[in-house]
N, C-alpha and C. Protein backbone atom coordinates (compact mmCIF):
# COMPACT_ATOMS: atom_id res chain seq x y z
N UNK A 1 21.40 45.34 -16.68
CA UNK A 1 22.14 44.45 -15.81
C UNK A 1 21.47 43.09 -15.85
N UNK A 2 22.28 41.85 -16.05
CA UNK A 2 21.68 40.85 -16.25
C UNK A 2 21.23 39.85 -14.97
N UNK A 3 20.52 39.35 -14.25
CA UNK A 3 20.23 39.11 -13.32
C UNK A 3 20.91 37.93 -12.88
N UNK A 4 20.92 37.70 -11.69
CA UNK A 4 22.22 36.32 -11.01
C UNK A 4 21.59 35.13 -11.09
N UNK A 5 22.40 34.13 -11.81
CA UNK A 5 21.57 32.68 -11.91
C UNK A 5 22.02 32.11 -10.25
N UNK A 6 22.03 30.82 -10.31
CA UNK A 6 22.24 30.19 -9.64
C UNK A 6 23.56 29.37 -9.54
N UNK A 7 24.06 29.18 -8.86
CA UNK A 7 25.88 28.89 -8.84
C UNK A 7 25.67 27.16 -9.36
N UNK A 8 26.27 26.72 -10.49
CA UNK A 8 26.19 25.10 -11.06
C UNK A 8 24.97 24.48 -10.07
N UNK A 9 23.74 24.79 -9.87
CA UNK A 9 22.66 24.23 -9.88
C UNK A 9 21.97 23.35 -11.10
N UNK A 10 22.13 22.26 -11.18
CA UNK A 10 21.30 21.54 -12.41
C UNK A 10 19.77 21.77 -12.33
N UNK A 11 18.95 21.98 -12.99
CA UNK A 11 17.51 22.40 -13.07
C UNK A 11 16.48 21.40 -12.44
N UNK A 12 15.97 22.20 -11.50
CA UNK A 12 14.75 21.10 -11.30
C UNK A 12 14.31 19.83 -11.63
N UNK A 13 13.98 18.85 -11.37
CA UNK A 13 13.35 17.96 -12.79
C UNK A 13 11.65 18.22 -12.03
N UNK A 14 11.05 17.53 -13.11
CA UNK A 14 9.58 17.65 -13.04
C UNK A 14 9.17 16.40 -11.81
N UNK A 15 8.30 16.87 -11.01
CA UNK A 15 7.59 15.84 -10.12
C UNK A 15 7.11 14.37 -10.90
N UNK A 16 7.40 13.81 -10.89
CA UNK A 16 6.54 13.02 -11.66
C UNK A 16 5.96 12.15 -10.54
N UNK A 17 4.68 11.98 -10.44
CA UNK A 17 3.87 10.81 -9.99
C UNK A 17 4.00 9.60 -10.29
N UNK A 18 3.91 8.65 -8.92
CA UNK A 18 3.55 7.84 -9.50
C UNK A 18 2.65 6.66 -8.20
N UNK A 19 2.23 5.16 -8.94
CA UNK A 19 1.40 4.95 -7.98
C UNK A 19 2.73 4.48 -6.51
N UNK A 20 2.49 4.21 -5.21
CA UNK A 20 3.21 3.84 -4.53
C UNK A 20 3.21 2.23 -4.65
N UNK A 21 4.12 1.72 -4.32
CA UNK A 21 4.40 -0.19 -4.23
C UNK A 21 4.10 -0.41 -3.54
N UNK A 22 3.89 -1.98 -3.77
CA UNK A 22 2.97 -2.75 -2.16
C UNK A 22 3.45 -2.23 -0.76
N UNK A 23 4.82 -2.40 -0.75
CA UNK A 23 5.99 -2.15 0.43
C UNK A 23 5.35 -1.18 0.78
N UNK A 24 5.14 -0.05 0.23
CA UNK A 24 5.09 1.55 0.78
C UNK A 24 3.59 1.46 1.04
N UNK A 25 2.98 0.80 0.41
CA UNK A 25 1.27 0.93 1.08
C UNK A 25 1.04 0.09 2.43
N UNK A 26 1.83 -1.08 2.46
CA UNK A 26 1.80 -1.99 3.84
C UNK A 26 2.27 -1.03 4.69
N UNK A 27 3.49 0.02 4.74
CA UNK A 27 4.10 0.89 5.57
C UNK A 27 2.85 1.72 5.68
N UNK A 28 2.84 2.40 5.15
CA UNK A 28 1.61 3.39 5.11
C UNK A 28 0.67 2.79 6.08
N UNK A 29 -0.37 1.53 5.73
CA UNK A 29 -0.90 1.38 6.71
C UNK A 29 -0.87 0.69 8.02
N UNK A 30 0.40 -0.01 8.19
CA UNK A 30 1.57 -0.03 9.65
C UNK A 30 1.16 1.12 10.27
N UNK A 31 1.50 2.29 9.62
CA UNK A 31 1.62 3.65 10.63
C UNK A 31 0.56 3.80 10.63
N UNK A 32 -0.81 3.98 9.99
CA UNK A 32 -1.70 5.02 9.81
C UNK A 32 -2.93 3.69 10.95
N UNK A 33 -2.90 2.58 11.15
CA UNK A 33 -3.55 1.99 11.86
C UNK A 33 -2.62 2.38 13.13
N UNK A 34 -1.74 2.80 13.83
CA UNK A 34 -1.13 2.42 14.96
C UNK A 34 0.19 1.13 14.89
N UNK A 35 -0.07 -0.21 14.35
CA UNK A 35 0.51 -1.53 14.18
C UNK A 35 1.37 -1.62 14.72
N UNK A 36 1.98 -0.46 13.61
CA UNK A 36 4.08 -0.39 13.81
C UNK A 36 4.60 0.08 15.55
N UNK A 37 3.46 0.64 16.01
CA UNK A 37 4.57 1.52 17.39
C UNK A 37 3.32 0.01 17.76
N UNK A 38 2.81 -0.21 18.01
CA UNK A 38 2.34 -1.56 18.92
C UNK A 38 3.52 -2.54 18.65
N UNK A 39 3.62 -3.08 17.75
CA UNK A 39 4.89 -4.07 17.34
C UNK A 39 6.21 -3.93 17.91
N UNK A 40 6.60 -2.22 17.43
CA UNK A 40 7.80 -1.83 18.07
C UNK A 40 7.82 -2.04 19.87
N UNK A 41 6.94 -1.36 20.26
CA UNK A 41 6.51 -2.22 21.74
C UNK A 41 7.11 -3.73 22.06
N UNK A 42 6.10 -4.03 21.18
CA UNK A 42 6.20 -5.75 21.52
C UNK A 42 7.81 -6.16 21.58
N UNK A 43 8.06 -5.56 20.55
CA UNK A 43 9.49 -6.11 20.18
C UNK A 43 10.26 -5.76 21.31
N UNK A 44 10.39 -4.48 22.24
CA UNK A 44 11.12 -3.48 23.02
C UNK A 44 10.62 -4.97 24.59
N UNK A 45 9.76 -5.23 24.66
CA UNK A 45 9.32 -5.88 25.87
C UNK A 45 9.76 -6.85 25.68
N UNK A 46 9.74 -7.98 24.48
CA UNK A 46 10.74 -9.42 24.84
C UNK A 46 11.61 -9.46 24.44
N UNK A 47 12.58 -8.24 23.81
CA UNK A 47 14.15 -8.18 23.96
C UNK A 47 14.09 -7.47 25.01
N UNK A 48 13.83 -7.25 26.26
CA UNK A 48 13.78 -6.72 27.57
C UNK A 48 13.64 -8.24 28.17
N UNK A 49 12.70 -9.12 28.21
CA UNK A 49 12.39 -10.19 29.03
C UNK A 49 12.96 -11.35 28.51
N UNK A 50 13.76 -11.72 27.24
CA UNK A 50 14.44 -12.50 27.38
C UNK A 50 15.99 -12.40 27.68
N UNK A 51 16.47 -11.22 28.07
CA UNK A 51 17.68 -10.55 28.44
C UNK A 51 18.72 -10.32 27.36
N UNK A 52 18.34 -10.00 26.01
CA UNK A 52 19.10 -9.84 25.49
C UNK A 52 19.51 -7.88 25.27
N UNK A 53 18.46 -7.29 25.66
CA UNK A 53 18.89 -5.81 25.51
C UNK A 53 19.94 -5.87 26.67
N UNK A 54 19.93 -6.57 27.94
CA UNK A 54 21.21 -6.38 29.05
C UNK A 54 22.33 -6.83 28.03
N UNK A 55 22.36 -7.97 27.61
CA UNK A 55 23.57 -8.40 26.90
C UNK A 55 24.22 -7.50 25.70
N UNK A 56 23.19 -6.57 24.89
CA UNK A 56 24.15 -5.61 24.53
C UNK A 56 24.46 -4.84 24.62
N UNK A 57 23.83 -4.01 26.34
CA UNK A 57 24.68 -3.40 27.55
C UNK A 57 25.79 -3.70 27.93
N UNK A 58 25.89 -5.14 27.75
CA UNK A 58 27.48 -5.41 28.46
C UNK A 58 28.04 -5.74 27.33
N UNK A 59 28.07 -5.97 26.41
CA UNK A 59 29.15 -5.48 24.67
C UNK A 59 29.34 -4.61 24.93
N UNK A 60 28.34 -4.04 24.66
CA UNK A 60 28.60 -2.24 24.37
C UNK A 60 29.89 -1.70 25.60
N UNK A 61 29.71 -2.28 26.92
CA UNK A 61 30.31 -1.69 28.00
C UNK A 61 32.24 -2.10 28.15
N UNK A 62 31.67 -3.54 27.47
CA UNK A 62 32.95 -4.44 27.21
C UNK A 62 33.82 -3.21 26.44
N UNK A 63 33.26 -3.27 25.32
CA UNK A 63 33.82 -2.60 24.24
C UNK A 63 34.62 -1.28 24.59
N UNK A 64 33.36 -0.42 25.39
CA UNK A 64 33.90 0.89 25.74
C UNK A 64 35.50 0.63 26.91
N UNK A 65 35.01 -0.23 27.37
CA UNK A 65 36.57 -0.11 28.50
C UNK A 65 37.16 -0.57 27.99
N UNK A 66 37.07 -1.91 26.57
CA UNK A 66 38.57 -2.42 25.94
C UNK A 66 39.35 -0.91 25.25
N UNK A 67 38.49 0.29 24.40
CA UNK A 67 39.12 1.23 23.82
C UNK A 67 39.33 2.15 24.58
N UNK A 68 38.84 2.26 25.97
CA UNK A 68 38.96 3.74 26.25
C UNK A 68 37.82 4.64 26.04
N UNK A 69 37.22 4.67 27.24
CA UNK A 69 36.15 5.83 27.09
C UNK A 69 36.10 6.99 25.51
N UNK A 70 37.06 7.96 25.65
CA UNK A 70 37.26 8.81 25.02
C UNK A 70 37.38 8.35 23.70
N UNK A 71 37.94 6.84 23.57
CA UNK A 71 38.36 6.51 21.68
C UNK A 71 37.46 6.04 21.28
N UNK A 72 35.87 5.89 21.84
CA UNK A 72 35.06 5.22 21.11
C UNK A 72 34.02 5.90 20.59
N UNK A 73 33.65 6.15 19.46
CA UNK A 73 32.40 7.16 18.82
C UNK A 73 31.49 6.33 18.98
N UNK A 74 30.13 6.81 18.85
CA UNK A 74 28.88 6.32 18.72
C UNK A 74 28.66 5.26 17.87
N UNK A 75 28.98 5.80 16.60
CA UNK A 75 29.01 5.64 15.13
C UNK A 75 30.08 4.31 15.40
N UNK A 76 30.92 4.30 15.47
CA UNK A 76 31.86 2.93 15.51
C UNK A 76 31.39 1.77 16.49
N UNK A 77 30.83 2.51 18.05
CA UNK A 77 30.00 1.07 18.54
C UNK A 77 28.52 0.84 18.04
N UNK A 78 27.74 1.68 17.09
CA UNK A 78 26.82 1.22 16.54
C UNK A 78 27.42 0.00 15.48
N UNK A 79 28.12 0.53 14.33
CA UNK A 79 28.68 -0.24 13.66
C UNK A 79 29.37 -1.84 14.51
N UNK A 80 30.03 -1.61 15.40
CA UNK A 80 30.39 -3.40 15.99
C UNK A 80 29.08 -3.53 16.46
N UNK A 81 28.00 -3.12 17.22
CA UNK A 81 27.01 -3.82 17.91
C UNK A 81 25.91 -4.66 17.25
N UNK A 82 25.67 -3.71 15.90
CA UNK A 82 24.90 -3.92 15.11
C UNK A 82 25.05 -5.59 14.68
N UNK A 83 25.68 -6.20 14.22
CA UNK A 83 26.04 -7.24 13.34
C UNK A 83 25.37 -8.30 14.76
N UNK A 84 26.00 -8.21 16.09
CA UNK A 84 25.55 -8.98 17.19
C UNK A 84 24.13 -8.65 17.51
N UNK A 85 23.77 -7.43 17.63
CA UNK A 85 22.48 -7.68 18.31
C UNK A 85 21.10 -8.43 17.32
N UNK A 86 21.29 -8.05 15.83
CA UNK A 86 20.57 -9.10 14.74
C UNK A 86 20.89 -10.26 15.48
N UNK A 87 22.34 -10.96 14.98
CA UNK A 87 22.16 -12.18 14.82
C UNK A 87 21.61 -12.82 16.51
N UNK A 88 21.41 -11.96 17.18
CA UNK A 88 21.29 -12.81 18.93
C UNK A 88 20.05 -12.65 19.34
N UNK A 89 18.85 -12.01 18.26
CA UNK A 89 17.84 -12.14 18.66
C UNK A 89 17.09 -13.26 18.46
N UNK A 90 16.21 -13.58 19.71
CA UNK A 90 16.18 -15.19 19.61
C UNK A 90 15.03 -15.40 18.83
N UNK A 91 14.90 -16.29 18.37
CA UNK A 91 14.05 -16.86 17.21
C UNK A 91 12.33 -17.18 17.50
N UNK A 92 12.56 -17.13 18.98
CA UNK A 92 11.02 -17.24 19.07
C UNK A 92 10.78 -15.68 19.30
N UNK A 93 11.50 -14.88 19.23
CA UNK A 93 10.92 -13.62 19.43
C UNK A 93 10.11 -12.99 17.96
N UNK A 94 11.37 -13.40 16.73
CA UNK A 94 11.15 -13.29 15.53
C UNK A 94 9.85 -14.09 14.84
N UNK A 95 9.76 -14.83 15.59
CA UNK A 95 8.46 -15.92 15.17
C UNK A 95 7.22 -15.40 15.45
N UNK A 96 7.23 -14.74 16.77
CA UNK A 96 6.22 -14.15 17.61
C UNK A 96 5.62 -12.96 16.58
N UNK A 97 6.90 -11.85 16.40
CA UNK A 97 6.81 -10.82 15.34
C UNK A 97 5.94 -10.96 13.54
N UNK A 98 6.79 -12.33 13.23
CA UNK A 98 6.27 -12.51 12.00
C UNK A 98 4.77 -12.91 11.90
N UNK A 99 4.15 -13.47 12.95
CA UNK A 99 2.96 -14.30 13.05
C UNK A 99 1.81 -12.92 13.47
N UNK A 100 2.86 -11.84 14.37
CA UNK A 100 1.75 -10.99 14.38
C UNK A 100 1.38 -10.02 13.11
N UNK A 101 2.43 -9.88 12.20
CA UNK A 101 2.60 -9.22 10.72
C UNK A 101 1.80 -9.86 10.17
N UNK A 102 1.62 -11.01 10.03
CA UNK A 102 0.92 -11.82 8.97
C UNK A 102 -0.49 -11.86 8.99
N UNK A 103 -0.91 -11.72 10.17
CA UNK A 103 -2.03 -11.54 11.02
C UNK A 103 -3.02 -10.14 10.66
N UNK A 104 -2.13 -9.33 10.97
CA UNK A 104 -2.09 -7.63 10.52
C UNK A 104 -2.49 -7.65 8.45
N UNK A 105 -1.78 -8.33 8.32
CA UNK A 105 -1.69 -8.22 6.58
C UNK A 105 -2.87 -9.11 6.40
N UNK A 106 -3.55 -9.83 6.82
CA UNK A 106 -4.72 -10.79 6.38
C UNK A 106 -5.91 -10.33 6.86
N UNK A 107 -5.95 -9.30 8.23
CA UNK A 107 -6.80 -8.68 8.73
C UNK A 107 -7.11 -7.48 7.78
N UNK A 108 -6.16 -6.81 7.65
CA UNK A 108 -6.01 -5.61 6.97
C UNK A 108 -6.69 -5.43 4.90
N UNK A 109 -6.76 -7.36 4.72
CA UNK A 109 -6.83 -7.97 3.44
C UNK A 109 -5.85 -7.12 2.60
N UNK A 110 -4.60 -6.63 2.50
CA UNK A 110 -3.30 -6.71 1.61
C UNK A 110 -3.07 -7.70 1.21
């Protein structure tokens, strides 16, 4: 009796190694120092204090009562919110962010 393959499975491929890219080593050590959830912090506290997380409470809320509770998926007010809450974050917040990255990457000597 001949034994059961596998139903149109294409074969394994081989692991191949390789070294990781700058990107993935800066990530790497984002996480592995702490950085990233400090940052993410930072970020969570002055889109809290310059009021823009309320403001896409009230999109988001707008939105839900223009469709109807029931007609609105997650997935569809992620998709409209998304495009607004980028472009409305204010610029000194982004400034604040980049200056502490840069900081991190020169400390870190990357």
């Amino acid at each position: 009796m001949k034994p059961k393959s596998s139903v149109n499975r294409p074969p394994t491929p081989d692991v191949v190694e390789r070294e990781p890219t700058f990107q993935e080593l800066i990530n790497i050590k984002f996480i592995e120092t702490g950085e990233k959830e400090r940052l993410m912090e930072l970020l969570r506290e002055r889109l809290v204090d310059c009021g823009w997380k309320d403001e896409m409470k009230a999109i988001c809320r707008a939105f839900v009562k223009k469709k109807g509770r029931n007609n609105v998926t997650v997935d569809e007010l992620i998709h409209v919110i998304t495009p607004k809450g980028r472009a409305s974050v204010p610029d000194s917040v982004k400034a604040e962010l980049l200056q502490r990255i840069q900081t991190f990457l020169v400390s870190a000597a990357l």
